[in-house]
PDB file of N, CA and C in Angstrom:
ATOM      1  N   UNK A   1      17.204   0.013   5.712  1.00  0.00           N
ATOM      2  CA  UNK A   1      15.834  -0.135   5.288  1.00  0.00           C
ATOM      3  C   UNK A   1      15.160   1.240   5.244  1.00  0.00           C
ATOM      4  N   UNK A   2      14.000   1.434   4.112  1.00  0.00           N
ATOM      5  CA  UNK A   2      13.461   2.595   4.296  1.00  0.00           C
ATOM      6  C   UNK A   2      12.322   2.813   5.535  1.00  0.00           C
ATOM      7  N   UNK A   3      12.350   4.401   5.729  1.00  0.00           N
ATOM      8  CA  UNK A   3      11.724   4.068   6.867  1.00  0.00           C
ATOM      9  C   UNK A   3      10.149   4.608   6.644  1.00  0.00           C
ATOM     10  N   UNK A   4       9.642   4.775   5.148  1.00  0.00           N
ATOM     11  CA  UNK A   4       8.446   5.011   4.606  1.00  0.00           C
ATOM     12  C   UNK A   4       7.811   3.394   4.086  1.00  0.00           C
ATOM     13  N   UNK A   5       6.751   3.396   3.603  1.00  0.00           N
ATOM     14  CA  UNK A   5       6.508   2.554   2.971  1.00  0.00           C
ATOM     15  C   UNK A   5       4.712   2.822   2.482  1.00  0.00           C
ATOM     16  N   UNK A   6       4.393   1.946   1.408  1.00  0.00           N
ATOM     17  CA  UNK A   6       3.316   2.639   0.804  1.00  0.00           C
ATOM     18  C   UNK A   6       2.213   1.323   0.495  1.00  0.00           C
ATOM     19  N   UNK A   7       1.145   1.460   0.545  1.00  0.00           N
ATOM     20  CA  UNK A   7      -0.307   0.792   0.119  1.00  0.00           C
ATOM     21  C   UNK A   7      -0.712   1.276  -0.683  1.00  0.00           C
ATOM     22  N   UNK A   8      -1.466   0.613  -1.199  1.00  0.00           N
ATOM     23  CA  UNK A   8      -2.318   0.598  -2.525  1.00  0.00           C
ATOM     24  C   UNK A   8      -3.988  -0.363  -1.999  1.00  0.00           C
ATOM     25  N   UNK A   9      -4.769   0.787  -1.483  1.00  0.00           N
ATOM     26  CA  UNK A   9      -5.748   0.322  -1.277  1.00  0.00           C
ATOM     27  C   UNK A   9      -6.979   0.414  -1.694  1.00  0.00           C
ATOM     28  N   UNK A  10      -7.883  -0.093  -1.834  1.00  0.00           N
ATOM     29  CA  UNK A  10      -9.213   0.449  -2.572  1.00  0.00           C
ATOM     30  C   UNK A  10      -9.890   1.482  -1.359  1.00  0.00           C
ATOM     31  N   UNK A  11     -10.641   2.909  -2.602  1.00  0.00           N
ATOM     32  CA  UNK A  11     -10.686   3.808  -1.248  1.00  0.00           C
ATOM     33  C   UNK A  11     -11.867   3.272  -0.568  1.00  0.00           C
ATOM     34  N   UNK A  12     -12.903   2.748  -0.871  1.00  0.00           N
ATOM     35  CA  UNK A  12     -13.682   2.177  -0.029  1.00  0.00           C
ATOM     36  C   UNK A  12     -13.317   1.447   1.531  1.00  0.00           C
ATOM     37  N   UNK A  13     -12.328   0.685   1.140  1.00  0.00           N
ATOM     38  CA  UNK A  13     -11.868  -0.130   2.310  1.00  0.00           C
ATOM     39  C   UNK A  13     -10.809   1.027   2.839  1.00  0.00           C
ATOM     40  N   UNK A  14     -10.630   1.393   2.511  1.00  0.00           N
ATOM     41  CA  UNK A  14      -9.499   3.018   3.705  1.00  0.00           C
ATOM     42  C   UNK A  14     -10.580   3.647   4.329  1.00  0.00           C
ATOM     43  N   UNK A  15     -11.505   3.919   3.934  1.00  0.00           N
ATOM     44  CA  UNK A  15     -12.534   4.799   4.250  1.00  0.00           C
ATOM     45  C   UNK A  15     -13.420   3.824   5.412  1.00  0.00           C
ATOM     46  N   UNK A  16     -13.408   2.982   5.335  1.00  0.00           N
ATOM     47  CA  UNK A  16     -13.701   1.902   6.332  1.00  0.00           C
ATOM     48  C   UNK A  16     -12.826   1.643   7.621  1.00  0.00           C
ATOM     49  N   UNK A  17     -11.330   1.710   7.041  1.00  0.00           N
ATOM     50  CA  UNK A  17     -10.472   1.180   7.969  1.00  0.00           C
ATOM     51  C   UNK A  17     -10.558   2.810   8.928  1.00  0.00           C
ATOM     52  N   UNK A  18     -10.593   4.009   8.137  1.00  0.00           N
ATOM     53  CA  UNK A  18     -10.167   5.112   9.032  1.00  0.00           C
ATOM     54  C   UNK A  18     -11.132   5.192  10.285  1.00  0.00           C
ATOM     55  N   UNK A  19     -12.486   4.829   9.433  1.00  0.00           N
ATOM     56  CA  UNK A  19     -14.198   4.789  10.715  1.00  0.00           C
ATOM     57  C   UNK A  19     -13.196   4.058  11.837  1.00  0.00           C
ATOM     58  N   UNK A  20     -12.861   3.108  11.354  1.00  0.00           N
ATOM     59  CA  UNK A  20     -12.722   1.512  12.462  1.00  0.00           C
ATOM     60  C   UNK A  20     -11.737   1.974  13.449  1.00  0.00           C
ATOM     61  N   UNK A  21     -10.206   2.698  12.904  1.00  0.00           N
ATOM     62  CA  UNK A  21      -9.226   3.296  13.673  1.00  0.00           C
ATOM     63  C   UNK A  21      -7.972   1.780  13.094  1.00  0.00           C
ATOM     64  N   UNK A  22      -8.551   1.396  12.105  1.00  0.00           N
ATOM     65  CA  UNK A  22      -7.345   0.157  11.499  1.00  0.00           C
ATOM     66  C   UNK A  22      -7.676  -0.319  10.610  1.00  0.00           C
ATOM     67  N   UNK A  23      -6.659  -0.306   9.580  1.00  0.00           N
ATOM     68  CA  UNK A  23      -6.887  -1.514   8.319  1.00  0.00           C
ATOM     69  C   UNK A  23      -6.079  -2.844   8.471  1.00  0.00           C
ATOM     70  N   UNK A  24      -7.240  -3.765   8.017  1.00  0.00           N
ATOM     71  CA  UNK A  24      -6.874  -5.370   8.322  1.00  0.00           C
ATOM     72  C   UNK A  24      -6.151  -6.031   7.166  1.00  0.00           C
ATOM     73  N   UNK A  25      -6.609  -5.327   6.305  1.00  0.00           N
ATOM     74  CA  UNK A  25      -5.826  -5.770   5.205  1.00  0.00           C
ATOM     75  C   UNK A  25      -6.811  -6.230   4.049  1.00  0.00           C
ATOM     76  N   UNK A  26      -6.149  -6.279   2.227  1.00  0.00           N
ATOM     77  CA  UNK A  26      -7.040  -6.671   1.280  1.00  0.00           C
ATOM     78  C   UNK A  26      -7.106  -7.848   1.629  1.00  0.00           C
ATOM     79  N   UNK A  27      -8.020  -8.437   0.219  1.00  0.00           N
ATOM     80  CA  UNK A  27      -8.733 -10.209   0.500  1.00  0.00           C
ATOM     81  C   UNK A  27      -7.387 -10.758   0.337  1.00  0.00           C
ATOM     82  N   UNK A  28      -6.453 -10.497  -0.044  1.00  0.00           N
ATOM     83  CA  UNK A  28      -4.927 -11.502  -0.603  1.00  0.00           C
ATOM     84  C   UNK A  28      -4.172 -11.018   1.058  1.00  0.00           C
ATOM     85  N   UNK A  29      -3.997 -10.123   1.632  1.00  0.00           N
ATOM     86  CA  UNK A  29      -2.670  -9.768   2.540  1.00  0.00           C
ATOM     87  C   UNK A  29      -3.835 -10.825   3.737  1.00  0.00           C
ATOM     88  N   UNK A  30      -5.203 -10.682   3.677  1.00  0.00           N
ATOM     89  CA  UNK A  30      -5.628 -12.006   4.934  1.00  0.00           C
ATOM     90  C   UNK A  30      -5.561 -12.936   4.681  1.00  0.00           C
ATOM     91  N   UNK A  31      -5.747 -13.387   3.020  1.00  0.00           N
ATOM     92  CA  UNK A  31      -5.156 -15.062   2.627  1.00  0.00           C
ATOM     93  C   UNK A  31      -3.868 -14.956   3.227  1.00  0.00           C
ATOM     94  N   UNK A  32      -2.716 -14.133   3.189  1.00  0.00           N
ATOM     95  CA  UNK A  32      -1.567 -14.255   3.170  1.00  0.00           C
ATOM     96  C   UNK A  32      -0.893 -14.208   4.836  1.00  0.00           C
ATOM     97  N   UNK A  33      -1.980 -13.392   5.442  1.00  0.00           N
ATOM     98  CA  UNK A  33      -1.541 -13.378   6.607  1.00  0.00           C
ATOM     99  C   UNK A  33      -0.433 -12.196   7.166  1.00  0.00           C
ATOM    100  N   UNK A  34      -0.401 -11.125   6.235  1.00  0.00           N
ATOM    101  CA  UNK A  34       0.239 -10.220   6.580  1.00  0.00           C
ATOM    102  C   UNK A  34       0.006  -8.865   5.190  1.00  0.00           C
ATOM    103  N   UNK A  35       0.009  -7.618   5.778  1.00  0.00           N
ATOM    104  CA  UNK A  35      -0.379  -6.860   4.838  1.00  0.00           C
ATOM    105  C   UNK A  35       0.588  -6.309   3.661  1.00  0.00           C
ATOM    106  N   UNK A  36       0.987  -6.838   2.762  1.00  0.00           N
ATOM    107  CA  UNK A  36       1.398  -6.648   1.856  1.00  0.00           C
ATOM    108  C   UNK A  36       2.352  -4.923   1.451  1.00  0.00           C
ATOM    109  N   UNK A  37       3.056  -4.324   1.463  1.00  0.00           N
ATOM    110  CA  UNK A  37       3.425  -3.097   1.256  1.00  0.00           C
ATOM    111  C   UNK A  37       5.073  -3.023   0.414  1.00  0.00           C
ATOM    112  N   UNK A  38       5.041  -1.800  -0.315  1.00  0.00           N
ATOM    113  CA  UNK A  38       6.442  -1.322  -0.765  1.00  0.00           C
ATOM    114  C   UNK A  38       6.530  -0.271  -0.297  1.00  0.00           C
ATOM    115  N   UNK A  39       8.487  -0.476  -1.056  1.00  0.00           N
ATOM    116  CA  UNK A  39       8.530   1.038  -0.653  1.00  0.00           C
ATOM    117  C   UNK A  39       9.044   1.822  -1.820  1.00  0.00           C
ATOM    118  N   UNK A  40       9.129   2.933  -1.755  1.00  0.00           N
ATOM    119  CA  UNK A  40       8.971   3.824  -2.755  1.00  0.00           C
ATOM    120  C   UNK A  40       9.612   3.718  -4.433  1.00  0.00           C
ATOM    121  N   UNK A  41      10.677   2.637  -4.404  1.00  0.00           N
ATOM    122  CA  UNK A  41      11.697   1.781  -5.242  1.00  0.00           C
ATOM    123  C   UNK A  41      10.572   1.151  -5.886  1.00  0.00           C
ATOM    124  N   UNK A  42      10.165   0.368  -5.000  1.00  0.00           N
ATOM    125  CA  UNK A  42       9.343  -1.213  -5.015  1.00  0.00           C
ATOM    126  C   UNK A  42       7.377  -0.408  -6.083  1.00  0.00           C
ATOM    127  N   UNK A  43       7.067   0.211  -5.688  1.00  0.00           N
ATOM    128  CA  UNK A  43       5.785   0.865  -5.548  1.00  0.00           C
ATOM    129  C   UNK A  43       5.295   1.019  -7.203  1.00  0.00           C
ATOM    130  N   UNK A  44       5.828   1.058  -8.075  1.00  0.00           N
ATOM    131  CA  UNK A  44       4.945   1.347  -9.759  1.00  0.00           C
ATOM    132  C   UNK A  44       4.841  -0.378 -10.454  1.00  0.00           C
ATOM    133  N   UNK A  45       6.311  -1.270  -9.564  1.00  0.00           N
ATOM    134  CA  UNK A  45       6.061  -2.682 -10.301  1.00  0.00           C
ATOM    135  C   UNK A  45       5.133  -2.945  -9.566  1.00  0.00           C
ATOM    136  N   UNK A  46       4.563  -2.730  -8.425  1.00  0.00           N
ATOM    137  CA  UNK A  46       3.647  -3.633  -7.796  1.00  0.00           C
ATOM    138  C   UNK A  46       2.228  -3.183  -8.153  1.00  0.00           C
ATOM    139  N   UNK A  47       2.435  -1.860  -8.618  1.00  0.00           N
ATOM    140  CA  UNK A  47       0.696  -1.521  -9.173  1.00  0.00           C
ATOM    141  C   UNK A  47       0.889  -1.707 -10.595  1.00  0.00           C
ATOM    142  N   UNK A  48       1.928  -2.092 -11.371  1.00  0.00           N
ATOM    143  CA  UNK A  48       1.906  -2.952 -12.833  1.00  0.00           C
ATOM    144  C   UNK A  48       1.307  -4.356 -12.363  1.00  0.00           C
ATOM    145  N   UNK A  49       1.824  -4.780 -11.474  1.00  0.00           N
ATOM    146  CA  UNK A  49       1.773  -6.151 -11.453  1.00  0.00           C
ATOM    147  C   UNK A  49       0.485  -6.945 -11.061  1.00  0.00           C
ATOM    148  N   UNK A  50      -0.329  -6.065  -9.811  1.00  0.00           N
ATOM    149  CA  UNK A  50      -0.747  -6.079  -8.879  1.00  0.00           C
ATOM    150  C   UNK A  50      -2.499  -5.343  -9.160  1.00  0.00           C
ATOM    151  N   UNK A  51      -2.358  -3.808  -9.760  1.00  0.00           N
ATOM    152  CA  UNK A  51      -3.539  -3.413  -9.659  1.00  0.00           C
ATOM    153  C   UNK A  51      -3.761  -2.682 -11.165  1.00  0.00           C
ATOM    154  N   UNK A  52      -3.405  -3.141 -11.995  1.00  0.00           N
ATOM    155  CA  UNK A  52      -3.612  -2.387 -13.453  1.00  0.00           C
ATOM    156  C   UNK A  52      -4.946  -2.924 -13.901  1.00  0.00           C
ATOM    157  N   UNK A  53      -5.444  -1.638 -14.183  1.00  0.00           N
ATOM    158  CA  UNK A  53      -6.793  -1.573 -14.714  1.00  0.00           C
ATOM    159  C   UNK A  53      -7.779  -1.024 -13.351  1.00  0.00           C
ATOM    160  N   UNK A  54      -7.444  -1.482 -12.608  1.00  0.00           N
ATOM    161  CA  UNK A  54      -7.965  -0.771 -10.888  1.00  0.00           C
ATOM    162  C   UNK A  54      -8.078   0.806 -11.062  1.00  0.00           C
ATOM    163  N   UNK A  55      -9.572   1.223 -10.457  1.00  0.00           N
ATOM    164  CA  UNK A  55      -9.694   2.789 -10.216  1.00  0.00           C
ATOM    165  C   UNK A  55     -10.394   2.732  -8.748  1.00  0.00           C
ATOM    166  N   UNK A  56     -10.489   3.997  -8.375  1.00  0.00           N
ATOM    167  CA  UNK A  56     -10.940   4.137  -6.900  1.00  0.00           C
ATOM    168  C   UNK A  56     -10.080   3.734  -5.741  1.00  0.00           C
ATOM    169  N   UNK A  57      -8.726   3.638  -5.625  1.00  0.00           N
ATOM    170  CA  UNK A  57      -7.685   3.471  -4.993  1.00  0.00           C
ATOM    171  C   UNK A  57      -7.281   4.675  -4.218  1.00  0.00           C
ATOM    172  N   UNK A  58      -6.453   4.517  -2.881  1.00  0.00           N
ATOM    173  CA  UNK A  58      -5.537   5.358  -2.142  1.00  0.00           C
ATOM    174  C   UNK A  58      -4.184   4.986  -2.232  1.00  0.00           C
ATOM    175  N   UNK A  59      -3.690   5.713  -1.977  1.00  0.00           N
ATOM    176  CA  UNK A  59      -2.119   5.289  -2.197  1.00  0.00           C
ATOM    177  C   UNK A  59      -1.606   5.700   0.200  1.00  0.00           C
ATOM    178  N   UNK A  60      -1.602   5.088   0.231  1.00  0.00           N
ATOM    179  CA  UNK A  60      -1.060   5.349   1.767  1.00  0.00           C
ATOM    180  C   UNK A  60       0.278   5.246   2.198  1.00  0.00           C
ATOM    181  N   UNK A  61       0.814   6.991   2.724  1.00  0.00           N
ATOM    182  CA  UNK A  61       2.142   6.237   3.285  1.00  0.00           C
ATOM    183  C   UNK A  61       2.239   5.904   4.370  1.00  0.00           C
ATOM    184  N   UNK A  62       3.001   4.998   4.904  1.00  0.00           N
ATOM    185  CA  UNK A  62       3.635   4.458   6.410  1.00  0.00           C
ATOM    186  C   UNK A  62       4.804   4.732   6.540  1.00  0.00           C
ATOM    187  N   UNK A  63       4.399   5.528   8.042  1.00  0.00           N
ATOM    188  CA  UNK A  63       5.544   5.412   8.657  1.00  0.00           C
ATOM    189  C   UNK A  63       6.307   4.216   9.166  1.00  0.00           C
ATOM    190  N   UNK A  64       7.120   3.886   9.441  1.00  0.00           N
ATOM    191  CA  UNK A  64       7.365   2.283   9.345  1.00  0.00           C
ATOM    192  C   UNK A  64       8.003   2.314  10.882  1.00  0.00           C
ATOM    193  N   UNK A  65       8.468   3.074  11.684  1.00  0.00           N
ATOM    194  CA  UNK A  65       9.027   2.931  13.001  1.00  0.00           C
ATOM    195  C   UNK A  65       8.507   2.641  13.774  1.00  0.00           C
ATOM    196  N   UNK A  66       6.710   3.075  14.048  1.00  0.00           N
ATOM    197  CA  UNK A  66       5.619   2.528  15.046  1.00  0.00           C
ATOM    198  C   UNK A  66       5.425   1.278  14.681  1.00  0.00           C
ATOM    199  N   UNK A  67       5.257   1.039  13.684  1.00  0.00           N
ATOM    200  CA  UNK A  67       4.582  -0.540  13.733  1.00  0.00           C
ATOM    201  C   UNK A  67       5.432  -1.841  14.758  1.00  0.00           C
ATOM    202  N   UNK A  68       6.866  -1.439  15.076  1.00  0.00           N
ATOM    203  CA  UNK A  68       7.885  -2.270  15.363  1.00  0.00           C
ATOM    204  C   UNK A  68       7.637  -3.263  14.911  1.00  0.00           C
ATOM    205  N   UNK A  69       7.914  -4.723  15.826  1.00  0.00           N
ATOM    206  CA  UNK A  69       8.549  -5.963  15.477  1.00  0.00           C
ATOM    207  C   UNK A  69       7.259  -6.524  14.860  1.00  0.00           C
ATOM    208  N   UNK A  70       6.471  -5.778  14.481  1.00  0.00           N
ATOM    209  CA  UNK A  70       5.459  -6.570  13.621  1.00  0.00           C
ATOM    210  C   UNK A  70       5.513  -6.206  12.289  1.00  0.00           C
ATOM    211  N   UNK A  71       6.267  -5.418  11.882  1.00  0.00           N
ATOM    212  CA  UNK A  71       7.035  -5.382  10.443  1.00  0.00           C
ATOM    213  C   UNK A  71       8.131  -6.390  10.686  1.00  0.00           C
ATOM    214  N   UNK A  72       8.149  -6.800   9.212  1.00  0.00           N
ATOM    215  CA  UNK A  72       8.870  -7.763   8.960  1.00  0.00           C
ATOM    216  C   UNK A  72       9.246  -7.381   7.194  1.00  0.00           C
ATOM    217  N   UNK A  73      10.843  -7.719   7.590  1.00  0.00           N
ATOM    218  CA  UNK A  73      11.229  -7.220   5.555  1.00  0.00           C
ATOM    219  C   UNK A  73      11.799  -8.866   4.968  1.00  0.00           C
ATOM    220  N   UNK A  74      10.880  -8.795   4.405  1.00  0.00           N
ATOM    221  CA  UNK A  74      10.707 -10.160   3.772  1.00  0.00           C
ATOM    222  C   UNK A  74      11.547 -10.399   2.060  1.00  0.00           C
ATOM    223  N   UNK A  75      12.166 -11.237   1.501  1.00  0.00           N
ATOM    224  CA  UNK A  75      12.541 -11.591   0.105  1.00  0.00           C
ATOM    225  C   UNK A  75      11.177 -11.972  -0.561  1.00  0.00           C
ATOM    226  N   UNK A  76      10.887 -11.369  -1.696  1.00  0.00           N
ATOM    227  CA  UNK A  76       9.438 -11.458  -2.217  1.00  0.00           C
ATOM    228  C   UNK A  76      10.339 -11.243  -4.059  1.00  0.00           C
ATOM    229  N   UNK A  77       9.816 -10.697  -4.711  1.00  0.00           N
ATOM    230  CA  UNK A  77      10.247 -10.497  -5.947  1.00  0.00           C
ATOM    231  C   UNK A  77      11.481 -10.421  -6.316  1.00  0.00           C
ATOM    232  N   UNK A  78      12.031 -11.204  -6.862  1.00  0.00           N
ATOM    233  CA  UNK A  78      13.127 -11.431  -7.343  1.00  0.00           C
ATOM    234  C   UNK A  78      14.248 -11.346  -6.439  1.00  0.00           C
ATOM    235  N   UNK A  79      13.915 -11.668  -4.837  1.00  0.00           N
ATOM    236  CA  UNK A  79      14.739 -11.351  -3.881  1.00  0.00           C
ATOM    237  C   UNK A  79      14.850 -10.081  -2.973  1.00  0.00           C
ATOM    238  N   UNK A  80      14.187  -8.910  -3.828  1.00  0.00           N
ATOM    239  CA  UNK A  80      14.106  -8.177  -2.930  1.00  0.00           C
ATOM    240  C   UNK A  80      13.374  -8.357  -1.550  1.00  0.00           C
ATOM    241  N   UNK A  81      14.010  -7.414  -0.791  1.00  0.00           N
ATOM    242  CA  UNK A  81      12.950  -7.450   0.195  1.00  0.00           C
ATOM    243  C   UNK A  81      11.903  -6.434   0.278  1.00  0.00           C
ATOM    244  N   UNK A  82      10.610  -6.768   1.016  1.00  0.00           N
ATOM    245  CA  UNK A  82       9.768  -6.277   0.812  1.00  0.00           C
ATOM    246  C   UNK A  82       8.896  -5.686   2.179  1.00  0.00           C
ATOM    247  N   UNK A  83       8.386  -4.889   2.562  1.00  0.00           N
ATOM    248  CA  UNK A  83       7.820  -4.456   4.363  1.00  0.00           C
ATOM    249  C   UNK A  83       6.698  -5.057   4.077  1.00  0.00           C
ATOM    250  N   UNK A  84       6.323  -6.589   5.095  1.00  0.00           N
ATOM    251  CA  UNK A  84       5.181  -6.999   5.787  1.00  0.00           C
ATOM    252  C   UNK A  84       5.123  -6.404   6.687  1.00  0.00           C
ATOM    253  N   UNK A  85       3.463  -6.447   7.359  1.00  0.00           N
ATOM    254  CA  UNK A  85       2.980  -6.008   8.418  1.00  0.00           C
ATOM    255  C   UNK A  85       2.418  -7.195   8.633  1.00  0.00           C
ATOM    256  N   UNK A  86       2.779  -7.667  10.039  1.00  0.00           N
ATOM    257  CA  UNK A  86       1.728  -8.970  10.725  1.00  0.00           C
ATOM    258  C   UNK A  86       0.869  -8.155  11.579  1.00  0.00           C
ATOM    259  N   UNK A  87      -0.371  -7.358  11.447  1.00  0.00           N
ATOM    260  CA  UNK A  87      -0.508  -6.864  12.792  1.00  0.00           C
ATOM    261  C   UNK A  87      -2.039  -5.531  11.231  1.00  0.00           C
ATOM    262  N   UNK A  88      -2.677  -5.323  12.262  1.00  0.00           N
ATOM    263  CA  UNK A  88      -3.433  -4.526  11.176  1.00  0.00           C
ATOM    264  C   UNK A  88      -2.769  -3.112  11.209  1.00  0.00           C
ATOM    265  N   UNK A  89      -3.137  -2.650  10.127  1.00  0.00           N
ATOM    266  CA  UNK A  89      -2.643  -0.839   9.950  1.00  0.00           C
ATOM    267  C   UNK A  89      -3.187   0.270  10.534  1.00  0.00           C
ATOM    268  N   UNK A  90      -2.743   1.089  11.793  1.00  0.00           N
ATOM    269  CA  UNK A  90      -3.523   1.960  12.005  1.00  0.00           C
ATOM    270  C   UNK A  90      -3.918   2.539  10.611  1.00  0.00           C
ATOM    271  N   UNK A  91      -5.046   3.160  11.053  1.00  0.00           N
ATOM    272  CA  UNK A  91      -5.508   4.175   9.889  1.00  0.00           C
ATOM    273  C   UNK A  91      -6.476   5.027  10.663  1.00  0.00           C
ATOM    274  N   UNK A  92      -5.889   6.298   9.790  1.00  0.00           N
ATOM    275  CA  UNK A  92      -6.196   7.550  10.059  1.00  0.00           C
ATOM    276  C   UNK A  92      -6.335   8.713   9.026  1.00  0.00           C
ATOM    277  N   UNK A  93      -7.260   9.618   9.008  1.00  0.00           N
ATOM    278  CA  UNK A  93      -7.553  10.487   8.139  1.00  0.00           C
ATOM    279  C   UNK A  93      -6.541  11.369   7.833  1.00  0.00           C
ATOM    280  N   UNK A  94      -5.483  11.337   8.611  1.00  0.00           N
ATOM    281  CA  UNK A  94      -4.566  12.147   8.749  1.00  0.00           C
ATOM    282  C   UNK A  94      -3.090  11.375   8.315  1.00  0.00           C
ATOM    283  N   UNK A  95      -2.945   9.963   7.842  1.00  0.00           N
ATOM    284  CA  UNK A  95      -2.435   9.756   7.302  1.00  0.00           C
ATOM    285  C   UNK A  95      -1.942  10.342   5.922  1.00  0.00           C
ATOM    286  N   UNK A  96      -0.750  10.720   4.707  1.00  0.00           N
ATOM    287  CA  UNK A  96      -0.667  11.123   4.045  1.00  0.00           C
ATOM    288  C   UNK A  96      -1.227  10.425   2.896  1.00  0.00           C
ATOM    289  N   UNK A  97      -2.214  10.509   1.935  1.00  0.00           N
ATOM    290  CA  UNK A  97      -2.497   9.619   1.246  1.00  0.00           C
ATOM    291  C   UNK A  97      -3.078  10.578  -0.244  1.00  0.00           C
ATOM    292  N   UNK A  98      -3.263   9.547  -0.889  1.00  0.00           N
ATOM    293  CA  UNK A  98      -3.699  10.074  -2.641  1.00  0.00           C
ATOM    294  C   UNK A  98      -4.194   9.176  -3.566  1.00  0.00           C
ATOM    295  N   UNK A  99      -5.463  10.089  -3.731  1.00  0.00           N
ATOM    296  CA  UNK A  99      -6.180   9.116  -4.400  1.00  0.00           C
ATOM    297  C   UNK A  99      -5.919   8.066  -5.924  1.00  0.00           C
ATOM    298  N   UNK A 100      -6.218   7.572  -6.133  1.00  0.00           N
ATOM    299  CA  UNK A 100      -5.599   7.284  -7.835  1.00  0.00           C
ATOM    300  C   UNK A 100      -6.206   6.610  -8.532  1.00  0.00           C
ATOM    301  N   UNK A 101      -5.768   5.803  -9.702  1.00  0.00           N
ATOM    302  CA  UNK A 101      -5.851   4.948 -10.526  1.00  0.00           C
ATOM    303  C   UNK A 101      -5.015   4.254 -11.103  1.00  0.00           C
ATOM    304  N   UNK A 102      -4.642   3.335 -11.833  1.00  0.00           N
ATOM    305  CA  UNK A 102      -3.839   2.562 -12.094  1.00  0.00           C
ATOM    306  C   UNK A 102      -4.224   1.886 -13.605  1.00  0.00           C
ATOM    307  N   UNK A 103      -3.622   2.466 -14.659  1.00  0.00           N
ATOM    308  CA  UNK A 103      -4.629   2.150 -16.147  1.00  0.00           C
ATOM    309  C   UNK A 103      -3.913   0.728 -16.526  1.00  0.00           C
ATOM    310  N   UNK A 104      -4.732   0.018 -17.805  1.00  0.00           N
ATOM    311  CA  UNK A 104      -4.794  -0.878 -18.043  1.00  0.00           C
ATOM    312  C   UNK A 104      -2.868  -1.093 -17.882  1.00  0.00           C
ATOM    313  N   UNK A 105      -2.592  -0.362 -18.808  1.00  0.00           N
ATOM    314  CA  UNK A 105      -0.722  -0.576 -19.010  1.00  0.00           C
ATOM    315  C   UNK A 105      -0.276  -0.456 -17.204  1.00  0.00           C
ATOM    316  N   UNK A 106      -0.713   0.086 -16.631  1.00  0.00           N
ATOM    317  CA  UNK A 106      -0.011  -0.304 -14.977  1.00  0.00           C
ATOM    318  C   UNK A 106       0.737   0.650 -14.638  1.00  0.00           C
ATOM    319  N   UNK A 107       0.142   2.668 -15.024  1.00  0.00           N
ATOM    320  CA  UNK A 107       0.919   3.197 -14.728  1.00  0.00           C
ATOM    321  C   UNK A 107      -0.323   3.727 -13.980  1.00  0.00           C
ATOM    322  N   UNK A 108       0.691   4.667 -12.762  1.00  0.00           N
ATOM    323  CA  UNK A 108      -0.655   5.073 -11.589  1.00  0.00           C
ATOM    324  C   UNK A 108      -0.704   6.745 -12.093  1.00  0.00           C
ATOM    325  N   UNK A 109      -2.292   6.925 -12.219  1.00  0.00           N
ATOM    326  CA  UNK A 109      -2.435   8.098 -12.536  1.00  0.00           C
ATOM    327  C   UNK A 109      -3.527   8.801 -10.829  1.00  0.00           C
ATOM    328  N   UNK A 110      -2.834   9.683 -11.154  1.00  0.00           N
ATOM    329  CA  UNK A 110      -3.114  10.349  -9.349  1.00  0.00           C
ATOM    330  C   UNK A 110      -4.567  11.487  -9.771  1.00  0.00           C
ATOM    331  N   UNK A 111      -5.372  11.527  -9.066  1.00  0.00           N
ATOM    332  CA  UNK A 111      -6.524  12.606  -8.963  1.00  0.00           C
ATOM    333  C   UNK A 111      -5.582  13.771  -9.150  1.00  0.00           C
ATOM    334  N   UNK A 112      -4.818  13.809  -8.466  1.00  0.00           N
ATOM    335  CA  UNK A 112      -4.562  15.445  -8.862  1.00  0.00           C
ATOM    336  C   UNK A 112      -3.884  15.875 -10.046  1.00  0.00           C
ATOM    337  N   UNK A 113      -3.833  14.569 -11.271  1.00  0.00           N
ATOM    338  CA  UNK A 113      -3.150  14.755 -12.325  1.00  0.00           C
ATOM    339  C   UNK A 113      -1.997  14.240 -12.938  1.00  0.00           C
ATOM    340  N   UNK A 114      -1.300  14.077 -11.557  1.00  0.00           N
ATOM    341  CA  UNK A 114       0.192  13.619 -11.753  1.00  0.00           C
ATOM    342  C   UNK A 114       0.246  11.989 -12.128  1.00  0.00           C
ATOM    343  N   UNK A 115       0.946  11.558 -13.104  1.00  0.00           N
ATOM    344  CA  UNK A 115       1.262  10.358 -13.548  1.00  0.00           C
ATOM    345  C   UNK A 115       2.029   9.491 -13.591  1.00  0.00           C
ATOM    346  N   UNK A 116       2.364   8.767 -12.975  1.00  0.00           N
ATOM    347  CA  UNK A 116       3.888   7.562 -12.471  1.00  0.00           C
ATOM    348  C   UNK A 116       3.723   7.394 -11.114  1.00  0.00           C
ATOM    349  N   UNK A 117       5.502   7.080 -10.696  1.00  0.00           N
ATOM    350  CA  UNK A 117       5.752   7.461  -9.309  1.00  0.00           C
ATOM    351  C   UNK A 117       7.099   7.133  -9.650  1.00  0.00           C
ATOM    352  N   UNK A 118       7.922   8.024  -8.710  1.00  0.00           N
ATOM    353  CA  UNK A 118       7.465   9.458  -8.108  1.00  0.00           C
ATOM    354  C   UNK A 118       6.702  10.426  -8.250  1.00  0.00           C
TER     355      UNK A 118
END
């Protein structure tokens, strides 16, 4: 399993979660009951799928070794598996993160220019 993994959050609510010292998760990962994440493979279908047309976003990575047994790698799309979090996300300013967008077609375009992912 990888031992990164990545969010796609609106920066408002990061900017919230960092005040708080945790993110709880979007309105779908608390319907769902666990916070939703890919990993770096997984990460351009899920902002096709997921957040196209969306601006004002962070892109957050996780480290995935602290969270322990409250990650969970789940079969989600087409079988893959996928990193849940049952448990909220630390968050911190010092997390690695980047701002973005995600245009209508569902490709993520980054503040600092760069376009896709990787």
């Amino acid at each position: 399993m990888s031992e990164l993994a990545y969010k796609l959050v609106d920066r408002a609510e990061w900017e919230a979660a960092v005040a708080a010292g945790a993110y709880a998760g979007s309105a779908v990962d608390l319907a769902d009951g666990y916070i939703h994440m890919s990993t770096a493979a997984q990460l351009a279908e899920t902002a096709r799928r997921h957040y196209a047309g969306k601006t004002g976003l962070v892109l957050v990575e996780v480290t995935l070794a602290p969270l322990g047994e409250a990650l969970k790698w789940e079969a989600s799309r087409g079988g893959d598996l996928f990193p849940h979090l049952f448990a909220p996300l630390p968050a911190s300013a010092d997390a690695p993160q980047r701002g973005l967008s995600v245009d209508a077609e569902g490709v993520m375009r980054f503040d600092d220019g760069a376009v896709g992912w990787p």
